[in-house]
PDB file of N, CA and C in Angstrom:
ATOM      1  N   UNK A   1    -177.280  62.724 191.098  1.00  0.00           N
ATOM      2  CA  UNK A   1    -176.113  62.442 190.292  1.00  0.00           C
ATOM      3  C   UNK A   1    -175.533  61.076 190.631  1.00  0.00           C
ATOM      4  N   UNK A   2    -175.600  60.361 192.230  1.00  0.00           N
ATOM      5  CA  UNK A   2    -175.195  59.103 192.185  1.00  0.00           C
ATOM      6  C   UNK A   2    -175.837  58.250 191.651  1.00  0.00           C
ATOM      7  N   UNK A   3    -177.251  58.396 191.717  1.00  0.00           N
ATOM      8  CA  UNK A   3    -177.781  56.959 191.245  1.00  0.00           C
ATOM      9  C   UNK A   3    -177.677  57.138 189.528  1.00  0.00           C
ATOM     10  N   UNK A   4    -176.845  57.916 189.003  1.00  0.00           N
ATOM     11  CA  UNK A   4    -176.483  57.723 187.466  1.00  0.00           C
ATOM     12  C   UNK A   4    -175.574  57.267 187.475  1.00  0.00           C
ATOM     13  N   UNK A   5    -174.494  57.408 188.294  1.00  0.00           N
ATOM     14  CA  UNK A   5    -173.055  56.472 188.585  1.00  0.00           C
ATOM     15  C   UNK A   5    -173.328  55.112 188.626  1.00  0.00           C
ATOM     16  N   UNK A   6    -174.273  55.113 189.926  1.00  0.00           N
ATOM     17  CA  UNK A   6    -174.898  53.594 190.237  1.00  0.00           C
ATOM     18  C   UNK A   6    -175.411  52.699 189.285  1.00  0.00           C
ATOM     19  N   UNK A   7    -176.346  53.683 188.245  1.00  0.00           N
ATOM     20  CA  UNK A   7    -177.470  52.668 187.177  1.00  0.00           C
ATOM     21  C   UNK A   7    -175.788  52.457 185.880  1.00  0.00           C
ATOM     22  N   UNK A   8    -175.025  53.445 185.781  1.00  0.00           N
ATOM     23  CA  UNK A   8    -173.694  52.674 184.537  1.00  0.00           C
ATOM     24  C   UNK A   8    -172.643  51.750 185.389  1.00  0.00           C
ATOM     25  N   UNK A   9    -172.860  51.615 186.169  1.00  0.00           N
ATOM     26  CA  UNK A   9    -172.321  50.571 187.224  1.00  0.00           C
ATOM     27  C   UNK A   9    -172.902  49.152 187.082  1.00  0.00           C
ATOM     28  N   UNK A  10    -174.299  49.631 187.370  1.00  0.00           N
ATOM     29  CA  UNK A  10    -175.185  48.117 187.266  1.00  0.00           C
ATOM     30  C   UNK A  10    -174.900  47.546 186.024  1.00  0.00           C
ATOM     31  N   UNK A  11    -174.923  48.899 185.035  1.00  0.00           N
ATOM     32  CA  UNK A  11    -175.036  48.091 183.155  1.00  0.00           C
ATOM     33  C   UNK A  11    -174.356  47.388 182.801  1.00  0.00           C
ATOM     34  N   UNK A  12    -172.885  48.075 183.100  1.00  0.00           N
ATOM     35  CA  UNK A  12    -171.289  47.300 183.367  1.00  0.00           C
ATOM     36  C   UNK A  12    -171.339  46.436 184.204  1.00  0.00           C
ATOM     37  N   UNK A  13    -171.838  46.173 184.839  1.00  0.00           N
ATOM     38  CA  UNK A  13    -171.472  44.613 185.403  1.00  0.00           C
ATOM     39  C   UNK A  13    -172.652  43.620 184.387  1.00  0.00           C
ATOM     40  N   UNK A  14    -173.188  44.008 184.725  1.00  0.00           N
ATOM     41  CA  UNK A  14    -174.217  43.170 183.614  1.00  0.00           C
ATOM     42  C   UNK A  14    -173.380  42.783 182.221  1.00  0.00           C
ATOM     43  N   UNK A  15    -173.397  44.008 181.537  1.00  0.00           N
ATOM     44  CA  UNK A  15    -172.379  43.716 180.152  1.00  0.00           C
ATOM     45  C   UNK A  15    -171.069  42.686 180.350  1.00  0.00           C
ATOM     46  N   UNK A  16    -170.800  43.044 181.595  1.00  0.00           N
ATOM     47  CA  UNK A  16    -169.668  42.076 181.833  1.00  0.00           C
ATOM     48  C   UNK A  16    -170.244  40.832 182.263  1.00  0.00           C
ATOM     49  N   UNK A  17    -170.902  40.501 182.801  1.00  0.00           N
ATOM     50  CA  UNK A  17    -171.793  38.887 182.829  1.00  0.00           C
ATOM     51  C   UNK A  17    -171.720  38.437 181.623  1.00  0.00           C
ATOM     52  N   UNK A  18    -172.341  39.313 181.074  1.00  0.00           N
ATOM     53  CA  UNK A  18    -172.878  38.390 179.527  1.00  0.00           C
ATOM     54  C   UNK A  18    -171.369  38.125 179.156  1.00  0.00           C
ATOM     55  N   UNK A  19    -170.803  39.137 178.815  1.00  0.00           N
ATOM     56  CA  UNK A  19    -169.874  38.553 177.761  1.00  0.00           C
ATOM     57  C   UNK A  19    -168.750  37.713 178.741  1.00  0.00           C
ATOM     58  N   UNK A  20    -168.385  37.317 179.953  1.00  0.00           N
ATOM     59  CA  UNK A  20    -168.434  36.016 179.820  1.00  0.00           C
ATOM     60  C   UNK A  20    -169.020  34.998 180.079  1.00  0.00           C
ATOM     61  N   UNK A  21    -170.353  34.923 180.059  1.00  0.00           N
ATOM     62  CA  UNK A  21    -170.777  33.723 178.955  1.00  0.00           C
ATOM     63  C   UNK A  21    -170.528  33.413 177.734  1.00  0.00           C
ATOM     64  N   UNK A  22    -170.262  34.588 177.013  1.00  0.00           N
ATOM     65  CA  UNK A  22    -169.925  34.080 175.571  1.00  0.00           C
ATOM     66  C   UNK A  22    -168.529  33.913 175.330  1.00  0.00           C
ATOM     67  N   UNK A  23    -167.637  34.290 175.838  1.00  0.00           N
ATOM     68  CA  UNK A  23    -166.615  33.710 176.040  1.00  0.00           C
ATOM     69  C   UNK A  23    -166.247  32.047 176.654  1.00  0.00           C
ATOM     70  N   UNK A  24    -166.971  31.974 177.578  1.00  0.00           N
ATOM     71  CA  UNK A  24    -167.074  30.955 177.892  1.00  0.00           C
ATOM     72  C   UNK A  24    -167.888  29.607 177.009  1.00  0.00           C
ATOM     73  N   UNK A  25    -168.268  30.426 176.429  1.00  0.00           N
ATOM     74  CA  UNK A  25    -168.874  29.201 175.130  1.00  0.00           C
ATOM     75  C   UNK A  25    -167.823  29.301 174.175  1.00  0.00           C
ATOM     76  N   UNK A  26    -167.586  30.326 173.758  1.00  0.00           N
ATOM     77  CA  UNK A  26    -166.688  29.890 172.376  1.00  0.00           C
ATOM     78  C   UNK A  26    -165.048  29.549 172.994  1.00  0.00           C
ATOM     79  N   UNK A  27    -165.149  29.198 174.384  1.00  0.00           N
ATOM     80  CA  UNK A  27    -163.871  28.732 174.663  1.00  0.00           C
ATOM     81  C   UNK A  27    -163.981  27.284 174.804  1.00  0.00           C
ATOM     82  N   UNK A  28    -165.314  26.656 175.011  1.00  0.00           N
ATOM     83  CA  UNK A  28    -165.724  25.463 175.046  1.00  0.00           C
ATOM     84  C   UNK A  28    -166.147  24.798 173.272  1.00  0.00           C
ATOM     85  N   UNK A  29    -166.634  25.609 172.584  1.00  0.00           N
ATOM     86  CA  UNK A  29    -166.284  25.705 170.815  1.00  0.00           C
ATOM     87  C   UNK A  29    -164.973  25.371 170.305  1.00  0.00           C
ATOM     88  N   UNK A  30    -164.093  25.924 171.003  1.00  0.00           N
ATOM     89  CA  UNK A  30    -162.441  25.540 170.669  1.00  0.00           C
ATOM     90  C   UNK A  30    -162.342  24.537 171.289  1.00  0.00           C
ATOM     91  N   UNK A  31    -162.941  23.942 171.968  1.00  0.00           N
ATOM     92  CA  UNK A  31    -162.195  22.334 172.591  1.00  0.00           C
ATOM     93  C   UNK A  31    -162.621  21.682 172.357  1.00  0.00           C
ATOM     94  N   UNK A  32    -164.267  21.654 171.910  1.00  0.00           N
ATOM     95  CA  UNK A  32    -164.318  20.618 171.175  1.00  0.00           C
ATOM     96  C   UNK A  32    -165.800  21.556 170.477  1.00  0.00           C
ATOM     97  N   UNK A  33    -165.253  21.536 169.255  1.00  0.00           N
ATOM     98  CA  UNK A  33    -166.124  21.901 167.749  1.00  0.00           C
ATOM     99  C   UNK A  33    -166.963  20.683 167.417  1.00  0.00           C
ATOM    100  N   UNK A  34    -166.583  19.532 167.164  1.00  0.00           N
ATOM    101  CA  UNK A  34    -167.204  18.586 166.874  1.00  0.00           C
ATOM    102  C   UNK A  34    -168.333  17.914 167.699  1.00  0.00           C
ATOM    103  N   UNK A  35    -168.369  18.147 168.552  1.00  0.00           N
ATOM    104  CA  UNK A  35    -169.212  17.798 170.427  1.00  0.00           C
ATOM    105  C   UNK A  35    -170.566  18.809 169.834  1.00  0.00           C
ATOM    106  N   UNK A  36    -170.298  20.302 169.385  1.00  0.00           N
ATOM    107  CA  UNK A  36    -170.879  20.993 169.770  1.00  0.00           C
ATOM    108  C   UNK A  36    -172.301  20.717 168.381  1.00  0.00           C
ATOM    109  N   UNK A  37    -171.536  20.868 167.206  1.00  0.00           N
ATOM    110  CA  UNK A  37    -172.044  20.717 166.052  1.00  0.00           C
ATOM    111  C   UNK A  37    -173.444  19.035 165.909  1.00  0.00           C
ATOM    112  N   UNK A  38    -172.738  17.854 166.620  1.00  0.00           N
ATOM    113  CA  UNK A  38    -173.033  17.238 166.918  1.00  0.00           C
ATOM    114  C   UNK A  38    -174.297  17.394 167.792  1.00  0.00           C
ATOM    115  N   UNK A  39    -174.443  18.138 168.943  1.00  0.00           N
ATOM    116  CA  UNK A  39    -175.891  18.287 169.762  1.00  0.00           C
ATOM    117  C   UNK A  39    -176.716  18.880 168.780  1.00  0.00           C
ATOM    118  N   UNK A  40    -176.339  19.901 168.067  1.00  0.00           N
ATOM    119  CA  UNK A  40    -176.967  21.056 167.252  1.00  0.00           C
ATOM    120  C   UNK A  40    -177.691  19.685 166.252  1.00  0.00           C
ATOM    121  N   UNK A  41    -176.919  18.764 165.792  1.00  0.00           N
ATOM    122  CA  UNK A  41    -177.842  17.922 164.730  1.00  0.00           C
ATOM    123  C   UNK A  41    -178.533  16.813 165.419  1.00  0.00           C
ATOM    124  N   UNK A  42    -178.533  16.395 166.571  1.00  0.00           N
ATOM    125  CA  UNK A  42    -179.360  15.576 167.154  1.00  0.00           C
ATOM    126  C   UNK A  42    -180.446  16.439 168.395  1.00  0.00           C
ATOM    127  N   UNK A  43    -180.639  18.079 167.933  1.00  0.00           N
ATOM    128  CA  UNK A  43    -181.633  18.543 168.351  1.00  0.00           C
ATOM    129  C   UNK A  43    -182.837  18.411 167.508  1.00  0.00           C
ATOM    130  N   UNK A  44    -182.135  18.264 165.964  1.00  0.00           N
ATOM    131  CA  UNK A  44    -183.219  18.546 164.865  1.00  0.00           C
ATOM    132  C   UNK A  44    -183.830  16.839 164.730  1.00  0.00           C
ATOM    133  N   UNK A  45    -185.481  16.993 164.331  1.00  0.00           N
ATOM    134  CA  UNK A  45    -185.856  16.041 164.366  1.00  0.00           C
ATOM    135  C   UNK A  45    -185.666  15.538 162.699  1.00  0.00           C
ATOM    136  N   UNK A  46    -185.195  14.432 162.335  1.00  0.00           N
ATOM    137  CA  UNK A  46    -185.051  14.453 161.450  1.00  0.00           C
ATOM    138  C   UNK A  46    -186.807  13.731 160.453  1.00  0.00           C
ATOM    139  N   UNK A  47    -186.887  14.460 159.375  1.00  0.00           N
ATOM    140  CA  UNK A  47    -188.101  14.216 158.785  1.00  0.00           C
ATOM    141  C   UNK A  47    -188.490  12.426 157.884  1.00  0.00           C
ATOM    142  N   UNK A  48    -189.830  12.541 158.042  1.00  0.00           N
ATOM    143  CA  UNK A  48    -190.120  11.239 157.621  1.00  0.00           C
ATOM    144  C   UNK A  48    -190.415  11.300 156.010  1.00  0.00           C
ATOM    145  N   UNK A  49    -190.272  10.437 155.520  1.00  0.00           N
ATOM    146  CA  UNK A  49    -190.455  10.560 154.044  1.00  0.00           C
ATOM    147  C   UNK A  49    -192.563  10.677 153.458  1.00  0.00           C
ATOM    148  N   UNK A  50    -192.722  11.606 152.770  1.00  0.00           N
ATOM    149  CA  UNK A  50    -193.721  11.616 152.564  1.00  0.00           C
ATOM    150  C   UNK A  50    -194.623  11.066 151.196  1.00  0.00           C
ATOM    151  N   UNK A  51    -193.417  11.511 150.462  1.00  0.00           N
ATOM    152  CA  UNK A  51    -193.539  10.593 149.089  1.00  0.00           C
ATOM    153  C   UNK A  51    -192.356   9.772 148.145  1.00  0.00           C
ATOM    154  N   UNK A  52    -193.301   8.540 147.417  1.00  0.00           N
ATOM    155  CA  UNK A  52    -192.080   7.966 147.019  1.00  0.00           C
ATOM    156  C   UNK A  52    -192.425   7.708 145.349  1.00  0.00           C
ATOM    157  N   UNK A  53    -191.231   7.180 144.797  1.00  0.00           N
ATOM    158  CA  UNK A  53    -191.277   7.422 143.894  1.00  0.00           C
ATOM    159  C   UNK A  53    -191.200   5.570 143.314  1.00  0.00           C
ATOM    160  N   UNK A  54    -191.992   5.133 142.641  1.00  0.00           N
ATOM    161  CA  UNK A  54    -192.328   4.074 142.419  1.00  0.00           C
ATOM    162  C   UNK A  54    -191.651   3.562 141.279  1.00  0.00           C
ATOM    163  N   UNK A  55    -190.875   4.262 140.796  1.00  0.00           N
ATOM    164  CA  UNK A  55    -190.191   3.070 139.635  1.00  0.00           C
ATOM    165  C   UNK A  55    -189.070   3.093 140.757  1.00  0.00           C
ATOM    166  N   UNK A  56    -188.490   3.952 141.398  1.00  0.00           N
ATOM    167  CA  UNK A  56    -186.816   3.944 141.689  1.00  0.00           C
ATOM    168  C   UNK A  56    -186.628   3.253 143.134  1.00  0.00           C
ATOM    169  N   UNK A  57    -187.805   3.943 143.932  1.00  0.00           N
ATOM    170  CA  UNK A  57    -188.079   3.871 145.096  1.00  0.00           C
ATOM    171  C   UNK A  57    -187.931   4.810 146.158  1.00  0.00           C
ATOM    172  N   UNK A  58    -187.145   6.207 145.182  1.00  0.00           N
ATOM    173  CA  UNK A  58    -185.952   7.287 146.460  1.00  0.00           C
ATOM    174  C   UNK A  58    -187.701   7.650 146.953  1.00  0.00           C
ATOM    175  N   UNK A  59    -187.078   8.483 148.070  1.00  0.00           N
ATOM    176  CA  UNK A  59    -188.378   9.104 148.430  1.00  0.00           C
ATOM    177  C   UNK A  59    -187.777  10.757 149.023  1.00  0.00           C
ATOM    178  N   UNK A  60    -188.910  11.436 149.539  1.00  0.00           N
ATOM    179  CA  UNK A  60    -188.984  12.772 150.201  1.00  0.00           C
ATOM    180  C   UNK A  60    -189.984  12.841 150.890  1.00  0.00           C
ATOM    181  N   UNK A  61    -189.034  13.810 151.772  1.00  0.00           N
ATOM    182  CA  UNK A  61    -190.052  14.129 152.566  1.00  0.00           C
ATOM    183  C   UNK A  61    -190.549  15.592 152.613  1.00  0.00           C
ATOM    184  N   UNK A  62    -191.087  15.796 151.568  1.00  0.00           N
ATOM    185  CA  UNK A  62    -191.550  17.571 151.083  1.00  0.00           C
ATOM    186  C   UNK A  62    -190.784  18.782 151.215  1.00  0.00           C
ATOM    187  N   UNK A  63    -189.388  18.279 151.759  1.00  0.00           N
ATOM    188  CA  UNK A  63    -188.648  19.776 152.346  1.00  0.00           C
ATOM    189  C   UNK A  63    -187.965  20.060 151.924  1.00  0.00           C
ATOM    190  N   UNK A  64    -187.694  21.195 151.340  1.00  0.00           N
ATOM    191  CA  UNK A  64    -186.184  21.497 150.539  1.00  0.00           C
ATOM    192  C   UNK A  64    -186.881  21.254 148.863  1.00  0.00           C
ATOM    193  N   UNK A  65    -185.689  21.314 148.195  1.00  0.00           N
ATOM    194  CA  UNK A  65    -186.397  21.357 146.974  1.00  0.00           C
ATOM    195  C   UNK A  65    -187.033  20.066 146.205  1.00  0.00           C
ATOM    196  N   UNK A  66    -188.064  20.063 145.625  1.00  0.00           N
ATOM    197  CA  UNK A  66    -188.507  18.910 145.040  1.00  0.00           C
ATOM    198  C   UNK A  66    -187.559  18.439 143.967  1.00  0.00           C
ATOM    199  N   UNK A  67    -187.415  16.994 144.031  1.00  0.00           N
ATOM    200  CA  UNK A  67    -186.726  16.134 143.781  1.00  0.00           C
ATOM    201  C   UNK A  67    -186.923  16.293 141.994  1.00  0.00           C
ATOM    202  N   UNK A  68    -186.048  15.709 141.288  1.00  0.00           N
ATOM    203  CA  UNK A  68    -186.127  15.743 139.790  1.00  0.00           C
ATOM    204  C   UNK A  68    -187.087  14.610 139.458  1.00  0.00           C
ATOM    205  N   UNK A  69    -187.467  13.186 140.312  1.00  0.00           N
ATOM    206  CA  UNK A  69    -187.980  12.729 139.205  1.00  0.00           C
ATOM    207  C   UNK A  69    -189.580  13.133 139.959  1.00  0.00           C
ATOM    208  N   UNK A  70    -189.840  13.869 140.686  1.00  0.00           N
ATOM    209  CA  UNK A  70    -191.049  14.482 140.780  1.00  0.00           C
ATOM    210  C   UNK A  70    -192.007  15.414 140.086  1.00  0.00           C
ATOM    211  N   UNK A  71    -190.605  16.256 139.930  1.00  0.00           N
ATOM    212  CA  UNK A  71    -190.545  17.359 138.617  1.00  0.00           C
ATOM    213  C   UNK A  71    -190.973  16.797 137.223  1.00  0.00           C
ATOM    214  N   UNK A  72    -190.049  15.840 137.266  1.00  0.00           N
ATOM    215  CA  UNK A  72    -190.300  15.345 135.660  1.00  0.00           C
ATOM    216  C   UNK A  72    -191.776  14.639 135.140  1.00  0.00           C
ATOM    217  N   UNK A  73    -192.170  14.015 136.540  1.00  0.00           N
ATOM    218  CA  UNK A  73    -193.640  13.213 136.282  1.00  0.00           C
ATOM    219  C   UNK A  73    -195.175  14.243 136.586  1.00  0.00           C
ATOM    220  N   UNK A  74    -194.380  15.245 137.135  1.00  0.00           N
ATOM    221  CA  UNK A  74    -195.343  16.395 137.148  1.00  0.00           C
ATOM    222  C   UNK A  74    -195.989  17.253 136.055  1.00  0.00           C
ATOM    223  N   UNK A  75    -194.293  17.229 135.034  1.00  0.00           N
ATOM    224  CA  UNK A  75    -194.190  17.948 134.027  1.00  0.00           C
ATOM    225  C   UNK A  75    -195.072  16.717 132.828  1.00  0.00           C
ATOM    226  N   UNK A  76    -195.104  15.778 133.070  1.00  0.00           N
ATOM    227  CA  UNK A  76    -195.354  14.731 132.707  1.00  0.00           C
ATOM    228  C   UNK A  76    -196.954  14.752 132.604  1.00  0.00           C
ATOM    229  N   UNK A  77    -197.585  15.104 133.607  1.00  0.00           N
ATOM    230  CA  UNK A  77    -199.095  14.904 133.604  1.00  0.00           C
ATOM    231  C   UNK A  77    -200.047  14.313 135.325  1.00  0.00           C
ATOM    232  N   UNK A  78    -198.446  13.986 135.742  1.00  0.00           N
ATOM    233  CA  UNK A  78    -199.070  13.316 137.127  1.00  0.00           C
ATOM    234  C   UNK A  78    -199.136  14.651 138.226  1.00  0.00           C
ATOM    235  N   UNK A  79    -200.191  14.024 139.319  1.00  0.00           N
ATOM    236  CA  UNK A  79    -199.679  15.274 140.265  1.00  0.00           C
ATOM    237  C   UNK A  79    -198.548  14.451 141.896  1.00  0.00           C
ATOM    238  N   UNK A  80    -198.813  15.990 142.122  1.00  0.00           N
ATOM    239  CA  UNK A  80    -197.942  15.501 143.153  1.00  0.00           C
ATOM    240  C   UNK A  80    -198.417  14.467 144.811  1.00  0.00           C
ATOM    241  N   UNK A  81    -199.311  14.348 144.720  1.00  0.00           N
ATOM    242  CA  UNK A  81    -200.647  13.505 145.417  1.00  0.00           C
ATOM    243  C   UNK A  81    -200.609  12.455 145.060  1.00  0.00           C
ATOM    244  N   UNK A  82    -200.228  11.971 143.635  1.00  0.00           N
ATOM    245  CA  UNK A  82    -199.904  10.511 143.247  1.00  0.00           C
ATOM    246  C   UNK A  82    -198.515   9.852 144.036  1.00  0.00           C
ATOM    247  N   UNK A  83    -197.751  10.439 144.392  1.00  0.00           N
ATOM    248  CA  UNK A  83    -196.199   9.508 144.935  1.00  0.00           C
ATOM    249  C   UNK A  83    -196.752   9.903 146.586  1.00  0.00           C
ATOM    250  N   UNK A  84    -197.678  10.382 147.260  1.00  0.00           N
ATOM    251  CA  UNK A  84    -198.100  10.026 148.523  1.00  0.00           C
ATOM    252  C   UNK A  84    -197.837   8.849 149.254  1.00  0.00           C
ATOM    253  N   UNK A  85    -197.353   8.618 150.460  1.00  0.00           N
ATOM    254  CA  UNK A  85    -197.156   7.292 151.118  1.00  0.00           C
ATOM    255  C   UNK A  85    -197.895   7.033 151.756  1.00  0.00           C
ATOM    256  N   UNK A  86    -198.660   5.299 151.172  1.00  0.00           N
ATOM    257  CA  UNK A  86    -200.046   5.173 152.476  1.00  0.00           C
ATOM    258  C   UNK A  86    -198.991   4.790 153.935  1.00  0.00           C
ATOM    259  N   UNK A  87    -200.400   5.812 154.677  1.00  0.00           N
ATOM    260  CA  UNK A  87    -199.751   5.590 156.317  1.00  0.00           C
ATOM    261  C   UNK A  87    -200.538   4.438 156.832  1.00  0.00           C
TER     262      UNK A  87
END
């Protein structure tokens, strides 16, 4: 019967570790939000452009949704292999 006392003892302290850590983060979130948001976007690598678009010049880099005048020259007859950027 003790070492069942003992093992909701261990859990509870444990449970209590964690949560403050997370307290301790979102108390560091309130002091500075902007600090934090900031690492979060200079973790991401930001992408290279893969194709461009030759009358305008915009380009993409394949992610997210394809661009309108890609669409339109697709719909057009071209493929998408034509606005490729030589490397």
């Amino acid at each position: 019967m003790a070492s069942i006392f003992k093992k909701i003892d261990d859990e509870e302290k444990r449970l209590l570790d964690n949560l403050r850590v997370i307290q301790s983060y979102r108390a560091e979130e309130k002091l500075n939000p902007e600090r934090l948001r900031r690492d979060i976007k200079a973790s991401r690598a930001k992408a290279s452009p893969k194709y461009r678009d030759p009358k305008s010049g915009a380009t993409w880099a394949g992610r997210g949704l394809q661009p309108r005048w890609m669409r339109e020259a697709i719909e057009a007859g071209k493929r998408q292999e034509d606005f490729l950027i030589a490397c």
